[in-house]
C-alpha atoms as a PDB file:
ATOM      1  CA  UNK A   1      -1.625  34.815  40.107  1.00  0.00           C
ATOM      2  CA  UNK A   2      -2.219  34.097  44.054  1.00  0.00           C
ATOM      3  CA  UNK A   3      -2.099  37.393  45.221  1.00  0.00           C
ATOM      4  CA  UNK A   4      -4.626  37.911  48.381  1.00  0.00           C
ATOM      5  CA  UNK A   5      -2.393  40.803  50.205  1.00  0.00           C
ATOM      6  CA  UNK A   6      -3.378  43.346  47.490  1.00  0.00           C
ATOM      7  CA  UNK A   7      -6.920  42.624  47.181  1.00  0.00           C
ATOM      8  CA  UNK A   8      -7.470  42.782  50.997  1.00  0.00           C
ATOM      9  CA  UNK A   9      -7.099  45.918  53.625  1.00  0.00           C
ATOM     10  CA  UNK A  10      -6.468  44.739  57.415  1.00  0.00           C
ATOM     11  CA  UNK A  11      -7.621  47.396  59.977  1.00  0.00           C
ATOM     12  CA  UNK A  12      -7.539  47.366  64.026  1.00  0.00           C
ATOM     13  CA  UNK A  13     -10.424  46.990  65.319  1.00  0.00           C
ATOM     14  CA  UNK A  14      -9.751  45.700  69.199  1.00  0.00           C
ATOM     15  CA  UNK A  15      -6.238  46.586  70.321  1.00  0.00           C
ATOM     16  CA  UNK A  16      -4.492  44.017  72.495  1.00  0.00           C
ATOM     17  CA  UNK A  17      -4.439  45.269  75.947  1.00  0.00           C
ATOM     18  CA  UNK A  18      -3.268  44.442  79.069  1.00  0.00           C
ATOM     19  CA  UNK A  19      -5.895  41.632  81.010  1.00  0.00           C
ATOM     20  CA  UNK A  20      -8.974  42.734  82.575  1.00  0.00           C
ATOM     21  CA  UNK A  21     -10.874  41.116  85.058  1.00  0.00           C
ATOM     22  CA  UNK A  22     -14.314  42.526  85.043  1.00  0.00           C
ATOM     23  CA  UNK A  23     -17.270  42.558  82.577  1.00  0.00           C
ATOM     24  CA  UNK A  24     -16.452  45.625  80.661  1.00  0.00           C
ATOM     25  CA  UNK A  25     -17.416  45.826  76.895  1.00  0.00           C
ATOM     26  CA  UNK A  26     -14.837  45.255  74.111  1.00  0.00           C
ATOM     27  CA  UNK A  27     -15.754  47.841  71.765  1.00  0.00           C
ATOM     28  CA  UNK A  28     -14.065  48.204  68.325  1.00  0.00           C
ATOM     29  CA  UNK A  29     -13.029  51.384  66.379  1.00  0.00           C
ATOM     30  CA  UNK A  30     -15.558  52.110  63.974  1.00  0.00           C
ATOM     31  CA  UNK A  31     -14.721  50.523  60.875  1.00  0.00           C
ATOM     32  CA  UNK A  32     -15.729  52.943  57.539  1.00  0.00           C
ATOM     33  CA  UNK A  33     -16.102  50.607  54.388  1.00  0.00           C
ATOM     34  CA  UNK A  34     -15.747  53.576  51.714  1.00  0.00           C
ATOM     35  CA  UNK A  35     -13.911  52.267  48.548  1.00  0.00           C
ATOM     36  CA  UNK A  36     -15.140  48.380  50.028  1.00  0.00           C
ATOM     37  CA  UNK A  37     -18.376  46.081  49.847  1.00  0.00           C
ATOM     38  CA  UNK A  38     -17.071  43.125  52.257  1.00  0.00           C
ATOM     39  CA  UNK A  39     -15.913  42.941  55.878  1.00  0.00           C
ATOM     40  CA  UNK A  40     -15.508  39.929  58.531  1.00  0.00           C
ATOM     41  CA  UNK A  41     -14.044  40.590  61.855  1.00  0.00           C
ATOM     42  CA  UNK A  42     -11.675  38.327  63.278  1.00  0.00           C
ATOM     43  CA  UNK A  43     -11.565  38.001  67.134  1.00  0.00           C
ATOM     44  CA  UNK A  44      -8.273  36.827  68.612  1.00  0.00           C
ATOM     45  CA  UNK A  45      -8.929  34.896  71.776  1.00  0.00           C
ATOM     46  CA  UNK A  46      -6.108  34.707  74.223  1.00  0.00           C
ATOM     47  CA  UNK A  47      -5.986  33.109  77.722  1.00  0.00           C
ATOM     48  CA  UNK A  48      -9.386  33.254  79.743  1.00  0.00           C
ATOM     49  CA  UNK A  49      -8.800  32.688  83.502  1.00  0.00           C
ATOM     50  CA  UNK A  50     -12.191  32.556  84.221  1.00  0.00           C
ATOM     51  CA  UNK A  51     -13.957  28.835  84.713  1.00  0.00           C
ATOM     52  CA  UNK A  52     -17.593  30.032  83.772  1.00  0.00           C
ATOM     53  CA  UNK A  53     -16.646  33.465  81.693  1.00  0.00           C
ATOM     54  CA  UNK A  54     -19.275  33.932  78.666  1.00  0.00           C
ATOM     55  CA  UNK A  55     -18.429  36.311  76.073  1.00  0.00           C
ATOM     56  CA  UNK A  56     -21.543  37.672  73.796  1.00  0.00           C
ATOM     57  CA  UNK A  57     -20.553  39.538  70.345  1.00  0.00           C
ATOM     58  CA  UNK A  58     -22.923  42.358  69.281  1.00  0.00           C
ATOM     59  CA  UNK A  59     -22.549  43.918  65.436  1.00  0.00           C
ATOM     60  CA  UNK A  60     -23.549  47.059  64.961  1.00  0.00           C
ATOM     61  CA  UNK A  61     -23.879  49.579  61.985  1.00  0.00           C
ATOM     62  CA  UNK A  62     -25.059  53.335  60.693  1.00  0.00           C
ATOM     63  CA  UNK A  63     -25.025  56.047  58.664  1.00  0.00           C
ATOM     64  CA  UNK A  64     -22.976  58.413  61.032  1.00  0.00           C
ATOM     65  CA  UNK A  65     -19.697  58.475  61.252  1.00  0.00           C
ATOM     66  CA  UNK A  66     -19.756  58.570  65.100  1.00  0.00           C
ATOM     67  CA  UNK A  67     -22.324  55.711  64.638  1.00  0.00           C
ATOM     68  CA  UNK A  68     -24.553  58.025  66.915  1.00  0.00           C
ATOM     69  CA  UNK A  69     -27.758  55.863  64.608  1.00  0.00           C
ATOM     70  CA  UNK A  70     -25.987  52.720  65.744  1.00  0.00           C
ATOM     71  CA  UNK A  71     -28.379  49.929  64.987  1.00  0.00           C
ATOM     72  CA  UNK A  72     -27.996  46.337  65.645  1.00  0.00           C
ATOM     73  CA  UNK A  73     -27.393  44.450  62.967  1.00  0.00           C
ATOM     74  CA  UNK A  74     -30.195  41.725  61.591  1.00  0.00           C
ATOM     75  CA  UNK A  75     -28.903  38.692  61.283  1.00  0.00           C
ATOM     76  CA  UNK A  76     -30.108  38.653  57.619  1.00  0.00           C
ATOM     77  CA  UNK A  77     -27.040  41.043  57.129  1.00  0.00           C
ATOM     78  CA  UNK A  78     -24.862  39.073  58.864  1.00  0.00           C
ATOM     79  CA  UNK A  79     -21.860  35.912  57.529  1.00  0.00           C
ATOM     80  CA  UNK A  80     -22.442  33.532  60.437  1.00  0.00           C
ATOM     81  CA  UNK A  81     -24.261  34.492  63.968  1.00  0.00           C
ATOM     82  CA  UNK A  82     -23.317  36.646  66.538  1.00  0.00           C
ATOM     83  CA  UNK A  83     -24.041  33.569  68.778  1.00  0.00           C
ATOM     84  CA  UNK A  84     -21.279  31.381  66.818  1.00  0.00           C
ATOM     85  CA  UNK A  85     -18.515  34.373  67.174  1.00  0.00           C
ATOM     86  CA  UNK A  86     -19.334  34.259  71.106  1.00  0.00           C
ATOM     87  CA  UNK A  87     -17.476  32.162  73.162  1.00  0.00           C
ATOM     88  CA  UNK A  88     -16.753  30.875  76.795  1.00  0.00           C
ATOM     89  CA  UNK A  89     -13.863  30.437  79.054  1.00  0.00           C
ATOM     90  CA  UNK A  90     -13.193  26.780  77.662  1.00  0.00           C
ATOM     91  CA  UNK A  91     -11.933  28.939  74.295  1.00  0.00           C
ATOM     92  CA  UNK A  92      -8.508  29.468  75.007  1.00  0.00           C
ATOM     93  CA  UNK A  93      -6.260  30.629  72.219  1.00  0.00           C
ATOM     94  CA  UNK A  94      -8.968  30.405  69.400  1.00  0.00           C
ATOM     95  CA  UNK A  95     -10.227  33.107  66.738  1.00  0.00           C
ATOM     96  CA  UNK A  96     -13.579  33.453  65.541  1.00  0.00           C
ATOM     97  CA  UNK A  97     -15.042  35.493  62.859  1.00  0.00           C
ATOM     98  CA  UNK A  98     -18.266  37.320  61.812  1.00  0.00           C
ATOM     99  CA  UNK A  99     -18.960  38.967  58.670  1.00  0.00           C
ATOM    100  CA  UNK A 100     -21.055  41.902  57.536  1.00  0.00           C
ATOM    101  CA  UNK A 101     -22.919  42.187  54.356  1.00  0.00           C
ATOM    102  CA  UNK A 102     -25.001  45.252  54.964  1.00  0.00           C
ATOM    103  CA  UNK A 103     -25.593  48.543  52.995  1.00  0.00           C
ATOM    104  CA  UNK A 104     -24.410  51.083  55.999  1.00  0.00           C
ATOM    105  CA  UNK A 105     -21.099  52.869  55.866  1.00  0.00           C
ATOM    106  CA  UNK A 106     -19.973  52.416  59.184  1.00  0.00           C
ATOM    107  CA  UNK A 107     -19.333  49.338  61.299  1.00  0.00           C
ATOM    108  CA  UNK A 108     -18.482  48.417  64.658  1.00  0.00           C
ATOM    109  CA  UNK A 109     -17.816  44.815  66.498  1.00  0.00           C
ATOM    110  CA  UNK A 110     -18.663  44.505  70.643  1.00  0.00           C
ATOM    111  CA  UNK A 111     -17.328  41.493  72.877  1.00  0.00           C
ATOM    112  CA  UNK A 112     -19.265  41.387  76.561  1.00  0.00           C
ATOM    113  CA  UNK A 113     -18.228  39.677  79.249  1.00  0.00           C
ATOM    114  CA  UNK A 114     -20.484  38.199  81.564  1.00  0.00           C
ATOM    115  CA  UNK A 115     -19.529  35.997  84.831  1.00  0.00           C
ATOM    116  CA  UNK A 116     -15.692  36.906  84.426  1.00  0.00           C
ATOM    117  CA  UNK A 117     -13.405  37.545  87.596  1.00  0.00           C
ATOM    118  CA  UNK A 118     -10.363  36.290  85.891  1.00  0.00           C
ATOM    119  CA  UNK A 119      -8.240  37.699  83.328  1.00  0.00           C
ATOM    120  CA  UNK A 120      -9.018  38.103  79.413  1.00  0.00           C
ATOM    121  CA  UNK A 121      -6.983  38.231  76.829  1.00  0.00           C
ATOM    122  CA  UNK A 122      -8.159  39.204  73.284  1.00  0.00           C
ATOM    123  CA  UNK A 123      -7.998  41.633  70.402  1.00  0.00           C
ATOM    124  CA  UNK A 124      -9.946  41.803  67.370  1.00  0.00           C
ATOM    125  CA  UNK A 125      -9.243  42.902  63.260  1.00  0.00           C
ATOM    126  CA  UNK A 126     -11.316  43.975  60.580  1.00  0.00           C
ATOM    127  CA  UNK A 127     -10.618  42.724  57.162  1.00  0.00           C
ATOM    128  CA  UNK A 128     -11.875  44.621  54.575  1.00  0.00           C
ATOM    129  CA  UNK A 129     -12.405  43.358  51.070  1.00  0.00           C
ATOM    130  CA  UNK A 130     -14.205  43.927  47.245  1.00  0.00           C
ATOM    131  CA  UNK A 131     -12.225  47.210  47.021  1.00  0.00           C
ATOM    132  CA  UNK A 132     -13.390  49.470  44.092  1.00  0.00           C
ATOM    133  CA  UNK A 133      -9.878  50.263  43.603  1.00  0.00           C
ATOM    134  CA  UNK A 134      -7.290  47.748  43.830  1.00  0.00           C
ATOM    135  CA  UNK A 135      -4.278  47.389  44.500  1.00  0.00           C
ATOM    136  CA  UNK A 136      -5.449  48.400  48.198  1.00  0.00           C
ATOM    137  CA  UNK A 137      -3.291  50.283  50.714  1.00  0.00           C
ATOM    138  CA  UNK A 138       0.072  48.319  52.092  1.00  0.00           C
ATOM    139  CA  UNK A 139      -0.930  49.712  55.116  1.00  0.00           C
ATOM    140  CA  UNK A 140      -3.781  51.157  57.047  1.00  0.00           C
ATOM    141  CA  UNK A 141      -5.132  52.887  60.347  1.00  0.00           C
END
């Protein structure tokens, strides 16, 4: 059997939102991986107006479910590097992915813009995987 859907849970971590045009953070929901041992966060790049826009992706994870212990995460714990999910204003329309292999509960993702003026477009999921009880959820928060 083929079946992915059922052995996968797809959370939001970055809603889309309407452009901004400044160098505020992107920062994700916190993503809790009870019940699951895998995650990789997908970032949906849109349109980036910007001509010399850089965009630097931070992982971070705790213990707390307000991730008040926030720590970043080593790249020992990490599927890829922070510096491969980053990308620049030549990156129109592309995704790019991290993943996290840690031990900590809780996990969130953070895009940073540097340089930008013009408007950005992205969003981000959280796919959650290696669920202790399958099938998982149709649906999710």
């Amino acid at each position: 059997m083929r079946d992915f859907a059922n052995h996968v849970e797809v959370r939001r971590a970055i809603s889309p939102a309407a452009a901004t045009t400044d160098n505020s953070a992107y920062v994700s929901q916190i993503i809790d991986l009870a019940g699951f041992s895998q995650l990789v966060f997908a970032i949906l790049i849109g349109a980036l107006a910007d001509a010399d826009a850089t965009f630097a992706v931070l992982v971070e994870h705790g213990d707390q479910a307000n991730l008040s212990d926030a720590a970043a995460v080593s790249d020992s714990q990490l599927t890829g590097s922070e510096a491969d999910a980053g990308f620049t204003f030549a990156d129109d329309n592309k995704v790019r992915k991290i993943g996290y292999v840690g031990s900590k509960r809780y996990v969130r993702l953070t895009v940073t813009p540097a340089n930008n003026t013009g408007n950005i477009f992205l969003a981000a999921v959280a796919i959650l995987s290696g669920s202790r009880h399958s099938p998982t959820a149709s649906q999710s928060a």
